[in-house]
Protein backbone atom coordinates (compact mmCIF):
# COMPACT_ATOMS: atom_id res chain seq x y z
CA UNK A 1 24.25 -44.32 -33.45
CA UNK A 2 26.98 -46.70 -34.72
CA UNK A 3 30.05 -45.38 -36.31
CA UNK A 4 32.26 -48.00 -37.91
CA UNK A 5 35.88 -47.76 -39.05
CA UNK A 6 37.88 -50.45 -40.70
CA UNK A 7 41.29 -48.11 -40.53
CA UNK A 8 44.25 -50.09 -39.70
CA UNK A 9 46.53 -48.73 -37.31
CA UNK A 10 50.18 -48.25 -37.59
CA UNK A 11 52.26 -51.13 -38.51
CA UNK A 12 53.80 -53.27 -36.00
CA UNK A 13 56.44 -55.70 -35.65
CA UNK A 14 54.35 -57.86 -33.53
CA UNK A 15 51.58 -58.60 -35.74
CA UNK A 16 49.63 -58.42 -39.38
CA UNK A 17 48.79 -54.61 -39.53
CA UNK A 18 45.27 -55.58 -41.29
CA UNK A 19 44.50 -57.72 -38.59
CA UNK A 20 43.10 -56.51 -35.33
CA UNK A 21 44.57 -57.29 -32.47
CA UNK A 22 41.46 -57.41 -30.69
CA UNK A 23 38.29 -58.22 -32.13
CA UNK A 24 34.29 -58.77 -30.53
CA UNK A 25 31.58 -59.76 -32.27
CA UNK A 26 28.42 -59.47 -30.70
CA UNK A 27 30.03 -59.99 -27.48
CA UNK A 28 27.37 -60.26 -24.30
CA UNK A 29 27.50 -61.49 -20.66
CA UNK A 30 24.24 -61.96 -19.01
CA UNK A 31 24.45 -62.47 -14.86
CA UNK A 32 21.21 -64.11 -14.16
CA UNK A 33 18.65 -61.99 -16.58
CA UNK A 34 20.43 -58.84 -16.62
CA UNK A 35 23.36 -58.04 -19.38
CA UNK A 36 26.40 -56.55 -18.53
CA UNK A 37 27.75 -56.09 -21.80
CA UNK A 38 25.11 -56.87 -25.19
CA UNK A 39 25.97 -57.16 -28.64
CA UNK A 40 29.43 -55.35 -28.58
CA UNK A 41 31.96 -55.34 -31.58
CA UNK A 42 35.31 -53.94 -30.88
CA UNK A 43 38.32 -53.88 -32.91
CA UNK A 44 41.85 -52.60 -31.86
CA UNK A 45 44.68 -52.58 -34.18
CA UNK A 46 48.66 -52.86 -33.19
CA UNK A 47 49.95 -49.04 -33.01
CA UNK A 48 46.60 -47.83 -31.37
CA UNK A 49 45.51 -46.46 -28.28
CA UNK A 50 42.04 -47.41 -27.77
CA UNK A 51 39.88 -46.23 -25.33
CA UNK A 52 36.58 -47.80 -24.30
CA UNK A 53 34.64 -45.35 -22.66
CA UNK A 54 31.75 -45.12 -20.18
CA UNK A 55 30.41 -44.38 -16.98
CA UNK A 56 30.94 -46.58 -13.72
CA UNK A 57 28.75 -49.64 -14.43
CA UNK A 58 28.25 -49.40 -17.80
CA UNK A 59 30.38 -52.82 -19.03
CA UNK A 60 33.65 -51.73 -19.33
CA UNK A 61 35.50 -53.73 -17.13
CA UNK A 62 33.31 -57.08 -17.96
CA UNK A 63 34.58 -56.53 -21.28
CA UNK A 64 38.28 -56.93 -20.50
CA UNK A 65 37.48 -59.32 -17.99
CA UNK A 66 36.48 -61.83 -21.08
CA UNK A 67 39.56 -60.32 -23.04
CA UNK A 68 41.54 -62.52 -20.49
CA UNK A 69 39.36 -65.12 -20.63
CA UNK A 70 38.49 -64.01 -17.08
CA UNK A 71 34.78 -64.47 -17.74
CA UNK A 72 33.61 -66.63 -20.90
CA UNK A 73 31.18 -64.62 -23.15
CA UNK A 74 27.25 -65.33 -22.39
CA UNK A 75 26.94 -65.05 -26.57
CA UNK A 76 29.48 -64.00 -29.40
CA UNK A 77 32.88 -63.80 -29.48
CA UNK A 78 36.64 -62.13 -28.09
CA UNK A 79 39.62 -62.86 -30.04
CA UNK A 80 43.14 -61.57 -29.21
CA UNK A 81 45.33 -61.78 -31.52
CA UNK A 82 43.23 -64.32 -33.71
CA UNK A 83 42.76 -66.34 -30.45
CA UNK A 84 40.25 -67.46 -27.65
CA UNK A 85 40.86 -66.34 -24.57
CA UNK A 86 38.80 -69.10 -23.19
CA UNK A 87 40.17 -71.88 -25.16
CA UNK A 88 43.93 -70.98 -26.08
CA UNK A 89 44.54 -68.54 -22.63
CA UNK A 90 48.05 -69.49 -23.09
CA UNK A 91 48.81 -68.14 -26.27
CA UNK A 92 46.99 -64.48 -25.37
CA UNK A 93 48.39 -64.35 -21.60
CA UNK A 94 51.54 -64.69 -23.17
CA UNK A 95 51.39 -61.42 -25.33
CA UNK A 96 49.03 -59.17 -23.17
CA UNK A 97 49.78 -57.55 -19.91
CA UNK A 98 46.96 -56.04 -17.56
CA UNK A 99 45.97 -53.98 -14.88
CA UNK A 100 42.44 -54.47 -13.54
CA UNK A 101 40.40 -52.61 -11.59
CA UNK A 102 42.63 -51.57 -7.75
CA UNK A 103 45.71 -52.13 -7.92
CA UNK A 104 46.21 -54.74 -5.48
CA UNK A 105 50.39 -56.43 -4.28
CA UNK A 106 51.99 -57.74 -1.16
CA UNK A 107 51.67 -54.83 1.42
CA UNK A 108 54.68 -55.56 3.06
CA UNK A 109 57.16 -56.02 0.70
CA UNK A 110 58.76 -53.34 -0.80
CA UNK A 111 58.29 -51.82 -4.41
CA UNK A 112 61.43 -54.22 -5.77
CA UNK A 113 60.38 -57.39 -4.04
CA UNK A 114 56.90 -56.90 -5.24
CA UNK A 115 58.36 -56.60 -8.52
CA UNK A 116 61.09 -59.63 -7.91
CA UNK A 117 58.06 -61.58 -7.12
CA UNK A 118 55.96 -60.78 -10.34
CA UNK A 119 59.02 -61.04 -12.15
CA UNK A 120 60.02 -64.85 -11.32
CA UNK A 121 56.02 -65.77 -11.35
CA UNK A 122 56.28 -64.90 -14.93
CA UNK A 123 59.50 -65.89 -15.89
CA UNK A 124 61.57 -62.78 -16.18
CA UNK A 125 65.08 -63.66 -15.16
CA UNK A 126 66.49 -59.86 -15.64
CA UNK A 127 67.11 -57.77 -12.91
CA UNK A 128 68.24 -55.17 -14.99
CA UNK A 129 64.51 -55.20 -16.41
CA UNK A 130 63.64 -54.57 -13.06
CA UNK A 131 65.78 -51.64 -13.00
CA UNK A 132 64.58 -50.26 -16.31
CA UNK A 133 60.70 -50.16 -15.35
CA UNK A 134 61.73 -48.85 -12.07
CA UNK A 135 63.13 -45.73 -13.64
CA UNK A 136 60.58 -45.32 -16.36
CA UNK A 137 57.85 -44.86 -13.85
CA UNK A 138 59.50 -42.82 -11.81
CA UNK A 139 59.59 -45.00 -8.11
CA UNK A 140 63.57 -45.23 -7.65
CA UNK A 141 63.20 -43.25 -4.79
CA UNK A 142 60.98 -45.38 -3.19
CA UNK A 143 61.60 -48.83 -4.62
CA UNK A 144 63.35 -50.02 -1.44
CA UNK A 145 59.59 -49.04 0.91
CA UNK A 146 56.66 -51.17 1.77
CA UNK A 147 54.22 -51.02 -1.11
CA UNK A 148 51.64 -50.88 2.07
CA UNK A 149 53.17 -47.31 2.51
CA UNK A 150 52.87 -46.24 -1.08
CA UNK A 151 49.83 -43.60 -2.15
CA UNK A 152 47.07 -44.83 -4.75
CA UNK A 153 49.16 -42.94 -7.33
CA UNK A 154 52.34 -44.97 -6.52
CA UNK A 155 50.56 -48.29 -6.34
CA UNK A 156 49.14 -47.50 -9.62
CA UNK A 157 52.83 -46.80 -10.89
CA UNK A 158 53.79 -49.67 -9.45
CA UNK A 159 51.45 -52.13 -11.12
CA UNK A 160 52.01 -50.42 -14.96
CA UNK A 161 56.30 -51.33 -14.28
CA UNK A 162 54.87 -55.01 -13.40
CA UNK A 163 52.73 -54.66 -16.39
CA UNK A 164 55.93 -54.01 -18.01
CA UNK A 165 58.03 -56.53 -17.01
CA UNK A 166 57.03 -58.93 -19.76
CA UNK A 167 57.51 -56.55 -22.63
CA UNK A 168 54.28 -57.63 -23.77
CA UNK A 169 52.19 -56.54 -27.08
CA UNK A 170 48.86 -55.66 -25.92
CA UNK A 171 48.65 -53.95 -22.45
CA UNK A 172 45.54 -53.26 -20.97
CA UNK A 173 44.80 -50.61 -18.52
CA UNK A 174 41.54 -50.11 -16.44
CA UNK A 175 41.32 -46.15 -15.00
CA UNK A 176 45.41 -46.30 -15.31
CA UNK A 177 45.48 -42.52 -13.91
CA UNK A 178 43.13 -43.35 -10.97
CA UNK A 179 44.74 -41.33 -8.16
CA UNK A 180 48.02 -39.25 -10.01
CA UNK A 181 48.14 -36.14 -9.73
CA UNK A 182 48.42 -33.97 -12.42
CA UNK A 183 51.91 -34.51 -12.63
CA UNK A 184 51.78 -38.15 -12.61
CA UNK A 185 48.49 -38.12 -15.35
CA UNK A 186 51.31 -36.37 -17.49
CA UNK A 187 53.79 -39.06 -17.33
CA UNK A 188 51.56 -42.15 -17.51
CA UNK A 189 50.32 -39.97 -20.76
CA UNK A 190 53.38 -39.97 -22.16
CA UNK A 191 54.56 -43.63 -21.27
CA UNK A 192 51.36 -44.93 -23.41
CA UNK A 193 52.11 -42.96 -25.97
CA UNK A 194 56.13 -44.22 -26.26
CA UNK A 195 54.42 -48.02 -25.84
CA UNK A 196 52.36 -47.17 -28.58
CA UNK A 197 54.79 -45.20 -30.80
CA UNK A 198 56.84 -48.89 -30.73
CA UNK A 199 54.00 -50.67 -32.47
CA UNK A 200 52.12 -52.07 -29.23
CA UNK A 201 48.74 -51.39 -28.69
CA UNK A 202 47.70 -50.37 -25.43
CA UNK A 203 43.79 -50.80 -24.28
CA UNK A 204 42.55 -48.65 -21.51
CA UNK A 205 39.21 -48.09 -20.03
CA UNK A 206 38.26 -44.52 -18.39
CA UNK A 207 35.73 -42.58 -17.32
CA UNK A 208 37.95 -39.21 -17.53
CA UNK A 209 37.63 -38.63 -21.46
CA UNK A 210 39.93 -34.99 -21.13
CA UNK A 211 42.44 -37.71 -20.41
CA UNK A 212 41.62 -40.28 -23.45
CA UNK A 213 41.54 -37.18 -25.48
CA UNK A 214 44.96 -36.37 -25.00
CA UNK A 215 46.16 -40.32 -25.94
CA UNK A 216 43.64 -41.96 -27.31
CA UNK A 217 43.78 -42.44 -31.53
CA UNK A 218 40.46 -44.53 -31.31
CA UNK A 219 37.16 -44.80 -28.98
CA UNK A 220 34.33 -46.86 -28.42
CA UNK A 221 31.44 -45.51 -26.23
CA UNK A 222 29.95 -47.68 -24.20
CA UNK A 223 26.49 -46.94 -22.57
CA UNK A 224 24.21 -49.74 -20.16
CA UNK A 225 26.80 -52.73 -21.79
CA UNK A 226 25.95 -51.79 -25.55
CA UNK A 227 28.73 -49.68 -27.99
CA UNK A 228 26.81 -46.92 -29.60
CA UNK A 229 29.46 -45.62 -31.50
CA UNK A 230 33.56 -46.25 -32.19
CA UNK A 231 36.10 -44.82 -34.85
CA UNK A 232 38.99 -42.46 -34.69
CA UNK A 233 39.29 -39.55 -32.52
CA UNK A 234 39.41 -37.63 -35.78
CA UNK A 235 36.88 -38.54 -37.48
CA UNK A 236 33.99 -38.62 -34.79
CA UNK A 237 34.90 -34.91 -33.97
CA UNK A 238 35.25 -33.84 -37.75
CA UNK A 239 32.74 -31.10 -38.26
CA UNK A 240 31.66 -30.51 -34.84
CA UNK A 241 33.13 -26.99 -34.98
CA UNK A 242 31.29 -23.73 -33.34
CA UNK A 243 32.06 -20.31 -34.00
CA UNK A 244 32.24 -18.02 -30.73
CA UNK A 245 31.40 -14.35 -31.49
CA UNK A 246 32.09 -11.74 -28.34
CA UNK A 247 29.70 -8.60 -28.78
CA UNK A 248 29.25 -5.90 -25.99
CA UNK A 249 26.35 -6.65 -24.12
CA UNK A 250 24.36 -3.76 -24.91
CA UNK A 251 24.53 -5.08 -28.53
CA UNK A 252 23.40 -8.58 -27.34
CA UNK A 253 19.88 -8.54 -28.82
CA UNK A 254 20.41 -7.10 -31.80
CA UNK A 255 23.27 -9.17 -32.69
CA UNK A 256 20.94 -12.32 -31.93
CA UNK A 257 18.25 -11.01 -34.14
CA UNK A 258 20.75 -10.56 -37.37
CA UNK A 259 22.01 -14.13 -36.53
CA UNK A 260 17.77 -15.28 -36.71
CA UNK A 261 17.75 -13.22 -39.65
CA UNK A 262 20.62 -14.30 -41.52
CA UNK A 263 19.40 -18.47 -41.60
CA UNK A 264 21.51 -19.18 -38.12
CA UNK A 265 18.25 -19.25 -35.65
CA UNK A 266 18.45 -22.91 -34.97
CA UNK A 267 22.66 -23.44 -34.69
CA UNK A 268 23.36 -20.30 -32.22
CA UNK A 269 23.33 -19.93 -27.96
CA UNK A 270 24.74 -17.98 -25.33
CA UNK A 271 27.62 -19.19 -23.48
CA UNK A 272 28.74 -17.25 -20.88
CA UNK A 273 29.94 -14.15 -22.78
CA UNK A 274 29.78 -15.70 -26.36
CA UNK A 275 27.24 -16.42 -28.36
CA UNK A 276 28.09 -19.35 -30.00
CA UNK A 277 27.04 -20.63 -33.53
CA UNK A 278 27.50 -24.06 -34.45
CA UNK A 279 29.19 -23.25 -37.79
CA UNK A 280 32.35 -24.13 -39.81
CA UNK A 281 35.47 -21.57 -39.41
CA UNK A 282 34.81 -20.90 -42.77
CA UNK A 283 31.28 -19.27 -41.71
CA UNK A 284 32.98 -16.84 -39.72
CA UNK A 285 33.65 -13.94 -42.38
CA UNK A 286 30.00 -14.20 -43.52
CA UNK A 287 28.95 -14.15 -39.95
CA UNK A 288 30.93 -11.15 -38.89
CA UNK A 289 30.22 -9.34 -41.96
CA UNK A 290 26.47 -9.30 -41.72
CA UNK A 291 26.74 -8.09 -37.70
CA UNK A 292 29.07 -5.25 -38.85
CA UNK A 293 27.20 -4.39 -41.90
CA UNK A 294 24.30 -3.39 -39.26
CA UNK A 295 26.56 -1.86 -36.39
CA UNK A 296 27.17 -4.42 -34.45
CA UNK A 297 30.88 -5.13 -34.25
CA UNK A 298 32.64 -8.22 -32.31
CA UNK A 299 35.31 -7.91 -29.95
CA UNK A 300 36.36 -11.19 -30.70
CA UNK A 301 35.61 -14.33 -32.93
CA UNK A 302 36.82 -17.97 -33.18
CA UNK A 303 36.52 -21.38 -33.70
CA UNK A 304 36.40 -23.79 -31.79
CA UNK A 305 36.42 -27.54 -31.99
CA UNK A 306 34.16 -30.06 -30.09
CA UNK A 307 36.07 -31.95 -27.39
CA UNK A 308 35.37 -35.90 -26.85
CA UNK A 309 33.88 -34.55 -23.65
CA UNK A 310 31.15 -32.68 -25.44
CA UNK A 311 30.90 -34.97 -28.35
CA UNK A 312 30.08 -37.96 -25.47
CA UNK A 313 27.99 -35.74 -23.86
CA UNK A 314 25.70 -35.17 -26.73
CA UNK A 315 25.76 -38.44 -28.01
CA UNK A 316 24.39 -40.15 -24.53
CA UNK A 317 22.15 -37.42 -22.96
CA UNK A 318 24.24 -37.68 -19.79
């Protein structure tokens, strides 16, 4: 399966808005005779939130690795920005910020001095910058201890405030909630959302798709290096809706045979205590009308919308 959408996202001041920011075509990376990553097209517009999505191993990191020019491509092409991260690395370095893969600073300098250090390597003169990303990611408390001393979630925090530093268009983000708790998921939530809300796009990888859910405008699924599908949040969940009917349990069987009865024998199951009809809302009158008509009456009915969970879940068999 291979959903395509051309949708721009929302305008930004750093770049054309029908122009993706990032683009593959038929991107691959072979290591010896086995492919990482085959035949992927991406595209990530300024304003979005795109999450590539996958299991551990299945090409998501390779893929940013050749956004940075990290890697060069085995066949096809990465542009970011409209350029090569092999062959202009300057001119994409310049407007992308990223975290890959463990977050990984001097262990015994503190939080600030990391950050001093990252700052002067890439030629941020402004403590008061320093300052700001401090706050925003919540580590003024601790800014003055050894980062060797800080918890995975901390480290993490402390690498998206470097990420920061250079105010930079595109910032990508591999597992950026690996180790917060659910407090800190929360906040690194809402800190991709402000980046995007300001016209930056921000590119994340994850395995946790509750998470993505919650941030995430656009997907790509990514399964043994190949994308089989991408689009909008939106519109890959649009119609996946199921209707959850709660009978008594003595009323069980009947209820299922006026559901065979009625055309729904193929789109119903049990659930726990629901049996659940993969209908549209606007199903659910007819539905509860033919149970009552023959005496069986529901305690409870609604609808209920496929999560990205459910809808990756279906789509890959895993």
């Amino acid at each position: 399966m291979q959903v395509v959408d051309n949708n721009v996202g929302i305008s930004s001041p750093f770049s054309n808005s029908d122009r993706p920011v990032v683009r593959t075509l038929e991107l691959s990376k072979r290591f010896k005779k086995v492919y990482a990553v085959k035949d992927a097209g991406l595209e990530a517009y300024a304003g979005d939130v795109f999450g590539l999505l996958g299991p551990n191993g299945a090409g998501k990191t390779t893929i940013i690795r050749m956004m940075l020019g990290l890697l060069a491509p085995s066949a096809g092409s990465v542009e970011v920005f409209g350029f090569s991260p092999t062959k202009q690395r300057a001119e994409v370095l310049k407007r992308v910020s990223a975290i890959v893969e463990a977050p990984a600073l001097y262990p015994s300098l503190t939080g600030r001095d990391n950050l001093k250090t990252m700052a002067m390597v890439a030629g941020v003169n402004n403590p008061a910058k320093l300052d700001e990303v401090i706050e925003k990611m919540g580590l003024a408390a601790r800014a003055k201890d050894r980062f060797g001393t800080y918890s995975l979630g901390m480290k993490q925090r402390l690498c998206i405030a470097a990420a920061l530093l250079t105010d930079p268009q595109l910032i990508i983000l591999d597992e950026p909630t690996n180790g917060l708790d659910p407090a800190g998921m929360a906040e690194i939530r809402q800190l991709i959302k402000e980046l995007a809300s300001q016209g930056r796009t921000v590119f994340l990888s994850s395995h946790l798709l509750n998470e993505v859910q919650q941030v995430c405008n656009r997907v790509a699924v990514i399964q043994k290096g190949k994308i089989i599908a991408q689009g909008l949040v939106e519109e890959l969940l649009a119609g996946k809706t199921s209707l959850r009917i709660k009978v008594l349990p003595d009323d069980w069987e009947k209820a299922k045979r006026i559901l065979q009865s009625q055309g729904w024998a193929d789109r119903f199951h049990s659930e726990e205590d629901f049996l659940v009809v993969d209908a549209p809302a606007s199903e659910g009158v007819a539905i509860n009308r033919a149970l009552a008509t023959q005496g069986v009456f529901a305690g409870e009915i609604y609808a209920r919308s496929q999560t990205l969970e459910e809808y990756y879940l279906e789509l890959t068999g895993e």
